[in-house]
N, C-alpha and C. Protein backbone atom coordinates (compact mmCIF):
# COMPACT_ATOMS: atom_id res chain seq x y z
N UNK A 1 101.22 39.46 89.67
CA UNK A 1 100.81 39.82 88.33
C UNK A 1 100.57 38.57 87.49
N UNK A 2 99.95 38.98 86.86
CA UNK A 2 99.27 37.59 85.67
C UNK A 2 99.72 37.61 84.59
N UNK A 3 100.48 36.89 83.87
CA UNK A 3 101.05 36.77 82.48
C UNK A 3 99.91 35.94 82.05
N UNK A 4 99.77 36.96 80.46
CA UNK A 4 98.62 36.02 79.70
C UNK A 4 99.26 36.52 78.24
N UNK A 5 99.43 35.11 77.75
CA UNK A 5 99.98 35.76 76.37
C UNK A 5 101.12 36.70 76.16
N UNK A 6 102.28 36.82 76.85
CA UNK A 6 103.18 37.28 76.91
C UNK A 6 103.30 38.74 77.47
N UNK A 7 101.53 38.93 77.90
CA UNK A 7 101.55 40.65 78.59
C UNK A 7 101.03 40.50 80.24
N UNK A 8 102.10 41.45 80.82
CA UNK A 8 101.64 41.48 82.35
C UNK A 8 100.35 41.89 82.34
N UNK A 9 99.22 41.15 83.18
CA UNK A 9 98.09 42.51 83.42
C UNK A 9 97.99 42.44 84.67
N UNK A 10 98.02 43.59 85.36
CA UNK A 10 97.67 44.25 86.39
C UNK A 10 96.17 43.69 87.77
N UNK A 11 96.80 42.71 88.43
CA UNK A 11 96.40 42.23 89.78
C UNK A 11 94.44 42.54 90.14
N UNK A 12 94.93 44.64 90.35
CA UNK A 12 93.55 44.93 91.15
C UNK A 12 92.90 45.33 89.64
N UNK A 13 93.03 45.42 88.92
CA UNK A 13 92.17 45.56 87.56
C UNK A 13 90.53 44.64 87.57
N UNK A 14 89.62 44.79 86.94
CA UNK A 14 88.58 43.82 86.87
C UNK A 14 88.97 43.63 85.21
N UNK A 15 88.55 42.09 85.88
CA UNK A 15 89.47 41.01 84.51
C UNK A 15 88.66 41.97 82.49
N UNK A 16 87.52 42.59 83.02
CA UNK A 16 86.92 42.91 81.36
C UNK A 16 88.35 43.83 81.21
N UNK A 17 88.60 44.62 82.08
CA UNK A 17 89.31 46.28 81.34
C UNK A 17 91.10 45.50 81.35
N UNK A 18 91.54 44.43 81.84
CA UNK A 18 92.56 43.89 82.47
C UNK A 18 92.89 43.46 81.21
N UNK A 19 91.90 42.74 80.31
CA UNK A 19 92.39 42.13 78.82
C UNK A 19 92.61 43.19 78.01
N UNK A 20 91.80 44.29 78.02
CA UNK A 20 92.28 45.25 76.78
C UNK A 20 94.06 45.88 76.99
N UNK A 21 94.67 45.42 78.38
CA UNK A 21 96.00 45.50 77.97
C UNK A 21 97.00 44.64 77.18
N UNK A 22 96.15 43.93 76.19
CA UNK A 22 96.61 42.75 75.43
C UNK A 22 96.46 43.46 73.75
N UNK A 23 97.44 43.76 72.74
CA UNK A 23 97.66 44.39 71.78
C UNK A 23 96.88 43.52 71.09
N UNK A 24 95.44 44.34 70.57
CA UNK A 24 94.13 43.64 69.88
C UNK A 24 93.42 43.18 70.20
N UNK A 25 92.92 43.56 71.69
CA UNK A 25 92.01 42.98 72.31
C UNK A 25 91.31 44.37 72.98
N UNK A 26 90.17 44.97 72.65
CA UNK A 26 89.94 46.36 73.26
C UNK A 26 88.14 45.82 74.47
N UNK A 27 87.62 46.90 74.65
CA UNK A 27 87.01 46.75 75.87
C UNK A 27 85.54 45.85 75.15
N UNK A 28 85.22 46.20 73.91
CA UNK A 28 83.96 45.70 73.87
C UNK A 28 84.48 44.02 73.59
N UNK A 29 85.99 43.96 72.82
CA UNK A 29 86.10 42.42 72.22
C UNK A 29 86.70 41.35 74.08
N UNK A 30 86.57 42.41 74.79
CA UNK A 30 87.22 41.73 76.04
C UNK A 30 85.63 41.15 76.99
N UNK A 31 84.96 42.18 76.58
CA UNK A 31 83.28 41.46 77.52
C UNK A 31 83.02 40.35 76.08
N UNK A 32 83.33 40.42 75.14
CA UNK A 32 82.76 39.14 74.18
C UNK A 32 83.50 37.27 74.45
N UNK A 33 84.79 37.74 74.82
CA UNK A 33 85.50 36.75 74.76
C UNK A 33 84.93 36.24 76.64
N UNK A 34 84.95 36.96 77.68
CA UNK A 34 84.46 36.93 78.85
C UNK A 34 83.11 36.26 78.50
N UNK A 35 81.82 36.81 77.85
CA UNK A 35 80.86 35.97 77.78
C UNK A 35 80.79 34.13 77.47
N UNK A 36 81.75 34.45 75.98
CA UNK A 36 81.99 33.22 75.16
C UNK A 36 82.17 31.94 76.21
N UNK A 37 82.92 31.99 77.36
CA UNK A 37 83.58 31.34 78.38
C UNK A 37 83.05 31.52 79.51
N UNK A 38 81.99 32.39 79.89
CA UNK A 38 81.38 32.29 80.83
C UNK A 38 81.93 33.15 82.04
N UNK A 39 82.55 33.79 82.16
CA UNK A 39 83.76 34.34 83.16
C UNK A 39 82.77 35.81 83.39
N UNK A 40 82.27 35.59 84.93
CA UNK A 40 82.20 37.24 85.41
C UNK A 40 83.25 38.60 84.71
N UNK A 41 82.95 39.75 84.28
CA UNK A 41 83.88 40.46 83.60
C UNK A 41 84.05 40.95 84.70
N UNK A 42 83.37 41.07 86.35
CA UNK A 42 83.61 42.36 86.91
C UNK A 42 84.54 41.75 88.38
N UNK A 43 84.95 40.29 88.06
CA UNK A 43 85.67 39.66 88.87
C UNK A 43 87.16 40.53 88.15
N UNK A 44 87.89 40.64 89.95
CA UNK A 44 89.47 41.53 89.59
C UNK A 44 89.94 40.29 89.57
N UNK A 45 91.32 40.43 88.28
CA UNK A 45 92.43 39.58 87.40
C UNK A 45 92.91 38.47 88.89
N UNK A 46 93.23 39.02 89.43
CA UNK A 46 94.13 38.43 90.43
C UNK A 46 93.17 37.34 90.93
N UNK A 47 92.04 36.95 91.18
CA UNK A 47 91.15 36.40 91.78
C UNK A 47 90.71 35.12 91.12
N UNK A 48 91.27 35.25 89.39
CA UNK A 48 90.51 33.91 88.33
C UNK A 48 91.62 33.06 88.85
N UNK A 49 90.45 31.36 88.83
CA UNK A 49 91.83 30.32 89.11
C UNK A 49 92.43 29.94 87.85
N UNK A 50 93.75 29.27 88.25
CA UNK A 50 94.21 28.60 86.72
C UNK A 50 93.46 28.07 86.05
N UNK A 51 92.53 27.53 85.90
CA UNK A 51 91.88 27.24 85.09
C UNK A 51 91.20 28.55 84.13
N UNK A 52 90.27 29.12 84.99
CA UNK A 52 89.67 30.06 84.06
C UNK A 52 90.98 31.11 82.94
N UNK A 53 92.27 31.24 83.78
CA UNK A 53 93.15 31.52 83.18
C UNK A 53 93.78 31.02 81.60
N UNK A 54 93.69 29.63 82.04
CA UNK A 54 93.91 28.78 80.92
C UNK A 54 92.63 28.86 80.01
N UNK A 55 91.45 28.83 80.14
CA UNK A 55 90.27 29.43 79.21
C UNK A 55 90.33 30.63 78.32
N UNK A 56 90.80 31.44 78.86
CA UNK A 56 91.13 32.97 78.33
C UNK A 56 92.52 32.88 77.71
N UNK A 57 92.75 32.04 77.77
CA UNK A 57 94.22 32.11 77.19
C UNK A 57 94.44 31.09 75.77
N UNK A 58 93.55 29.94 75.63
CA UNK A 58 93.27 29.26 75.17
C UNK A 58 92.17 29.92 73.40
N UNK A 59 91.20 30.90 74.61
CA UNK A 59 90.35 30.99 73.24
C UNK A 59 91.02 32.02 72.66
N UNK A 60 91.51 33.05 73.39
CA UNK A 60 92.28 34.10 72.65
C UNK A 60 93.37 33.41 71.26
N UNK A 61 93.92 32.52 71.88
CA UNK A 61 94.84 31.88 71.30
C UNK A 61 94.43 31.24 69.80
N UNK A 62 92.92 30.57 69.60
CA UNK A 62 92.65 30.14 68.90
C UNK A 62 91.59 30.84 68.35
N UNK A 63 91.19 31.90 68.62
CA UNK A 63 89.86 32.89 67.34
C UNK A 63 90.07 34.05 67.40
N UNK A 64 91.52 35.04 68.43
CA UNK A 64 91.86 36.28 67.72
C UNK A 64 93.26 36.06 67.20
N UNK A 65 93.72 37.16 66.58
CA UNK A 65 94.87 37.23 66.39
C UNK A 65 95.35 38.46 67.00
N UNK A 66 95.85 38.39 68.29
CA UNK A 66 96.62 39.63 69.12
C UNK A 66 98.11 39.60 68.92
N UNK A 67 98.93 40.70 69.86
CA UNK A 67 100.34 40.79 69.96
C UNK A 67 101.04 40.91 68.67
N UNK A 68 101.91 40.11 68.89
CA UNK A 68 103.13 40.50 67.87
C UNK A 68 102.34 39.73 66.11
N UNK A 69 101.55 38.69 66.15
CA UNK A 69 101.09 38.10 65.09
C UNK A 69 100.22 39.84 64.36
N UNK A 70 99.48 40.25 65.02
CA UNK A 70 98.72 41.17 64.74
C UNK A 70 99.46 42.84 64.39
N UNK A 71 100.64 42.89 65.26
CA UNK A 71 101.72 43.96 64.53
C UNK A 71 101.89 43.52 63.31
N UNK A 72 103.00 42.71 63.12
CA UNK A 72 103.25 42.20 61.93
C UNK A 72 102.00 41.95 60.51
N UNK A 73 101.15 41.63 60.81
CA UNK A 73 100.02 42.28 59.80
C UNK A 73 99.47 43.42 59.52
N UNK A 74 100.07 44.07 60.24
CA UNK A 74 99.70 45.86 60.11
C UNK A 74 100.91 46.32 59.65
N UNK A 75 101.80 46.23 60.21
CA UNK A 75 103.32 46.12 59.42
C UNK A 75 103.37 45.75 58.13
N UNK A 76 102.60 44.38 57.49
CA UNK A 76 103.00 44.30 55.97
C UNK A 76 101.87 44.69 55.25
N UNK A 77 101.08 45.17 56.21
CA UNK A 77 100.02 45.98 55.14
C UNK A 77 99.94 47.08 54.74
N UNK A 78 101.07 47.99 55.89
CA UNK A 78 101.32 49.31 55.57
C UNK A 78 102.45 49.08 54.27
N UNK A 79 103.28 48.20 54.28
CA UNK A 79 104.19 47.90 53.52
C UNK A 79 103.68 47.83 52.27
N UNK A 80 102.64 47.10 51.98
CA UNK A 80 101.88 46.47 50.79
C UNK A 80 102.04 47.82 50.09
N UNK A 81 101.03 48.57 50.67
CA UNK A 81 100.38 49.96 50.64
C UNK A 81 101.36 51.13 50.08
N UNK A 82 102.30 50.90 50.69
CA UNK A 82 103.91 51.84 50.21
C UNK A 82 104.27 51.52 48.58
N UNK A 83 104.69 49.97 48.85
CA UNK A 83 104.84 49.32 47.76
C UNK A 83 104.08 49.52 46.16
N UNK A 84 102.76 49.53 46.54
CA UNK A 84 101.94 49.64 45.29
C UNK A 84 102.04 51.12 44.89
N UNK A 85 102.18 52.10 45.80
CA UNK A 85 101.64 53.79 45.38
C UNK A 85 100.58 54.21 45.61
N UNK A 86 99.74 53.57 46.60
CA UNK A 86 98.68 54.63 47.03
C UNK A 86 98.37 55.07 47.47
N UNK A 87 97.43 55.92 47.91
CA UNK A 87 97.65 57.05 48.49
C UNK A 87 98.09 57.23 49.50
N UNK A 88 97.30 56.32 50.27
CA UNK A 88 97.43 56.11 51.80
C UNK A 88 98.52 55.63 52.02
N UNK A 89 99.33 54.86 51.05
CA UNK A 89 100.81 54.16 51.03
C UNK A 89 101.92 55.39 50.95
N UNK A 90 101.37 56.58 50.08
CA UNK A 90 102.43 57.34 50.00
C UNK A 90 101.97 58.42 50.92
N UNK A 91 100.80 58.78 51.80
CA UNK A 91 100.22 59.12 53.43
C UNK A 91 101.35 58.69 54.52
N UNK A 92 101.80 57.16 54.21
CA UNK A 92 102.20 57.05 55.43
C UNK A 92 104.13 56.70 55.07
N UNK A 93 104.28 57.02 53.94
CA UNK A 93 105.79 57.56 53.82
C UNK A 93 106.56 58.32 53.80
N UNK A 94 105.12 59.59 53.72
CA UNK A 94 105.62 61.11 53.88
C UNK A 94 105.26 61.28 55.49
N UNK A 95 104.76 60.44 56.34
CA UNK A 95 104.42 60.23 58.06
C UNK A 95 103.47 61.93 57.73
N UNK A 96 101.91 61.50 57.29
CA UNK A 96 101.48 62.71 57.39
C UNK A 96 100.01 61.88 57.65
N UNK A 97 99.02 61.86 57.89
CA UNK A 97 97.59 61.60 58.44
C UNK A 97 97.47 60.95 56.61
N UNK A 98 96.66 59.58 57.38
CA UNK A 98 96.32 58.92 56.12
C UNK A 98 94.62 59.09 55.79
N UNK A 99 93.73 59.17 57.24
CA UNK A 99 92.39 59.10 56.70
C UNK A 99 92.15 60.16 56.75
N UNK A 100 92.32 61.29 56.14
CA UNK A 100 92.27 62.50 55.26
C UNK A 100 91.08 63.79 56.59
N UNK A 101 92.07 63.65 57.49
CA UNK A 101 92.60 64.76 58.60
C UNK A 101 92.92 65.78 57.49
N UNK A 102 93.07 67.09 58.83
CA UNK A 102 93.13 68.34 57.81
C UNK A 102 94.66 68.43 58.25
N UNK A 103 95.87 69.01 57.29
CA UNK A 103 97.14 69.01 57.67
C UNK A 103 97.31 70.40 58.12
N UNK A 104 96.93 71.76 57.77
CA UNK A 104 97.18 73.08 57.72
C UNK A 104 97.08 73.45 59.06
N UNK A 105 96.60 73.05 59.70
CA UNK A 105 96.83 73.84 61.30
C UNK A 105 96.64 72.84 61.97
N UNK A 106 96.45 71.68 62.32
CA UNK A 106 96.52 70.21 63.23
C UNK A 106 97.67 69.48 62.60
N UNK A 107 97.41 68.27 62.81
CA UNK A 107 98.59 67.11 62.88
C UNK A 107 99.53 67.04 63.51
N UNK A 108 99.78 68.08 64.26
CA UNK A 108 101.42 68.05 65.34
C UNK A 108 101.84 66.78 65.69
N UNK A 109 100.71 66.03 65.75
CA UNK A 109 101.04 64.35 66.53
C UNK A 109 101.88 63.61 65.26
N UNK A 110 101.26 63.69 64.65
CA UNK A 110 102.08 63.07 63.23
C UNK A 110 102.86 63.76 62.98
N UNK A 111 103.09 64.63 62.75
CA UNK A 111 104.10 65.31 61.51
C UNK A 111 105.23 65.74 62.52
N UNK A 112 105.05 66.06 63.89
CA UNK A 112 106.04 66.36 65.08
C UNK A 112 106.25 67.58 65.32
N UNK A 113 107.40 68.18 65.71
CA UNK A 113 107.15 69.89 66.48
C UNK A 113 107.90 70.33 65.19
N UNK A 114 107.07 71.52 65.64
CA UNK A 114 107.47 72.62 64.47
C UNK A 114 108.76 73.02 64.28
N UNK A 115 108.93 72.94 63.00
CA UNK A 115 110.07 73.42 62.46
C UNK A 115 110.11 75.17 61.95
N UNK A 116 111.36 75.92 62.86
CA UNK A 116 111.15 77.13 62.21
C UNK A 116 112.05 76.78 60.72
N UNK A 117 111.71 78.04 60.29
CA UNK A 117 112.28 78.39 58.74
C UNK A 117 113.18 79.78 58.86
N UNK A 118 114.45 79.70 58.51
CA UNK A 118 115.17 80.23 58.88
C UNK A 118 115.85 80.50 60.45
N UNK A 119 115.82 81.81 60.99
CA UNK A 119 116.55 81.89 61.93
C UNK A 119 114.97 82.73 63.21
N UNK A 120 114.38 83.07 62.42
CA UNK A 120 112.87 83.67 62.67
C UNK A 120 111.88 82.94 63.34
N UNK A 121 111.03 83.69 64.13
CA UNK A 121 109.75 82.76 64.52
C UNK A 121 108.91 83.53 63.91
N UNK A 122 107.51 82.41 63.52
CA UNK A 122 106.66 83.03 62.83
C UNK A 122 105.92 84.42 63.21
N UNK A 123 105.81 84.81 64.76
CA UNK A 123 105.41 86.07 64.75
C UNK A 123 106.40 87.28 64.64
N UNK A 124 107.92 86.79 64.40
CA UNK A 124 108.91 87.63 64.50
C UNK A 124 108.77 87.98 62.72
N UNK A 125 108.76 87.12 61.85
CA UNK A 125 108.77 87.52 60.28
C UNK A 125 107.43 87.83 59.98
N UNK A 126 106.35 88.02 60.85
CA UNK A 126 105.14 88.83 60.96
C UNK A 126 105.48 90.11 60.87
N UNK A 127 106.02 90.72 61.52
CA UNK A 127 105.93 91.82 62.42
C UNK A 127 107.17 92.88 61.64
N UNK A 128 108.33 92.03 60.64
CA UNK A 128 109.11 92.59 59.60
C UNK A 128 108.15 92.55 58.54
N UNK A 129 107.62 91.80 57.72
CA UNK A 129 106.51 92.42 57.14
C UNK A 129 105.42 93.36 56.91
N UNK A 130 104.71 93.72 58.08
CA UNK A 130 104.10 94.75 58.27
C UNK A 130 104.98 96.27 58.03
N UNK A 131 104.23 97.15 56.94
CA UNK A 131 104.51 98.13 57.01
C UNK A 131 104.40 99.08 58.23
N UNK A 132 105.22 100.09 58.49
CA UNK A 132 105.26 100.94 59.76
C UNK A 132 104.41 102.06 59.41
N UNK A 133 103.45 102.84 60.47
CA UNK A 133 102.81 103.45 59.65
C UNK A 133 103.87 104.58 60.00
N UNK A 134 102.95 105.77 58.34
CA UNK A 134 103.96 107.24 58.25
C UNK A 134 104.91 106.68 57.59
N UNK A 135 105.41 105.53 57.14
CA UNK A 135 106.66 105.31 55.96
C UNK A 135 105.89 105.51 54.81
């Protein structure tokens, strides 16, 4: 396995799809940085010599900002965002969809599994509601 930048990537991979396992680096910015340097994208990881290794590791290093540098700026920007009161700041303190998704019947991913209300499931306090007919 190949350590690049503190992330394993995966041997039989071809080196373009091999970088997007690097946090901020996705498939189109992985054939850009591959061009920049000259590097076949469709050569597999395991196969570049140290050198070309050290190329890819080098420019990443010096014109993106990946990994933990790049959490941490998403981290204090959500923070910022909290901090001031807006919307999207108070979107993502109530953990509910910030770019204005519909909440009423989606979001399960965000908001998490359903919570019943009371002791009832929703088709069970259906079904006490409904009048019986002949009453």
């Amino acid at each position: 396995m190949i350590r690049l930048l503190g992330v394993q990537i995966a041997d039989n991979d071809r080196i373009e799809y091999a970088l997007t396992g690097i946090y901020g680096i996705g498939f189109s910015r992985a054939r850009k940085i591959l061009n920049e340097i000259s590097i076949n994208p469709n050569v597999a990881a395991d196969t570049l010599t140290e050198n070309e290794i050290k190329k890819i590791q080098e420019y990443v290093e010096n014109n993106i900002k990946v990994e933990g540098d790049l959490r941490e700026e998403t981290r204090q920007d959500i923070k910022r965002l909290k901090e001031i009161g807006s919307y999207r700041g108070l979107r993502h303190f109530h953990n509910l969809p910030v770019r204005g998704q519909r909440t009423r019947s989606n979001a399960r991913t965000k908001r998490g599994k359903r919570k019943t209300v009371g002791a009832l499931k929703k088709e069970d306090a259906a079904k006490m509601q409904r009048p019986t007919p002949g009453a």
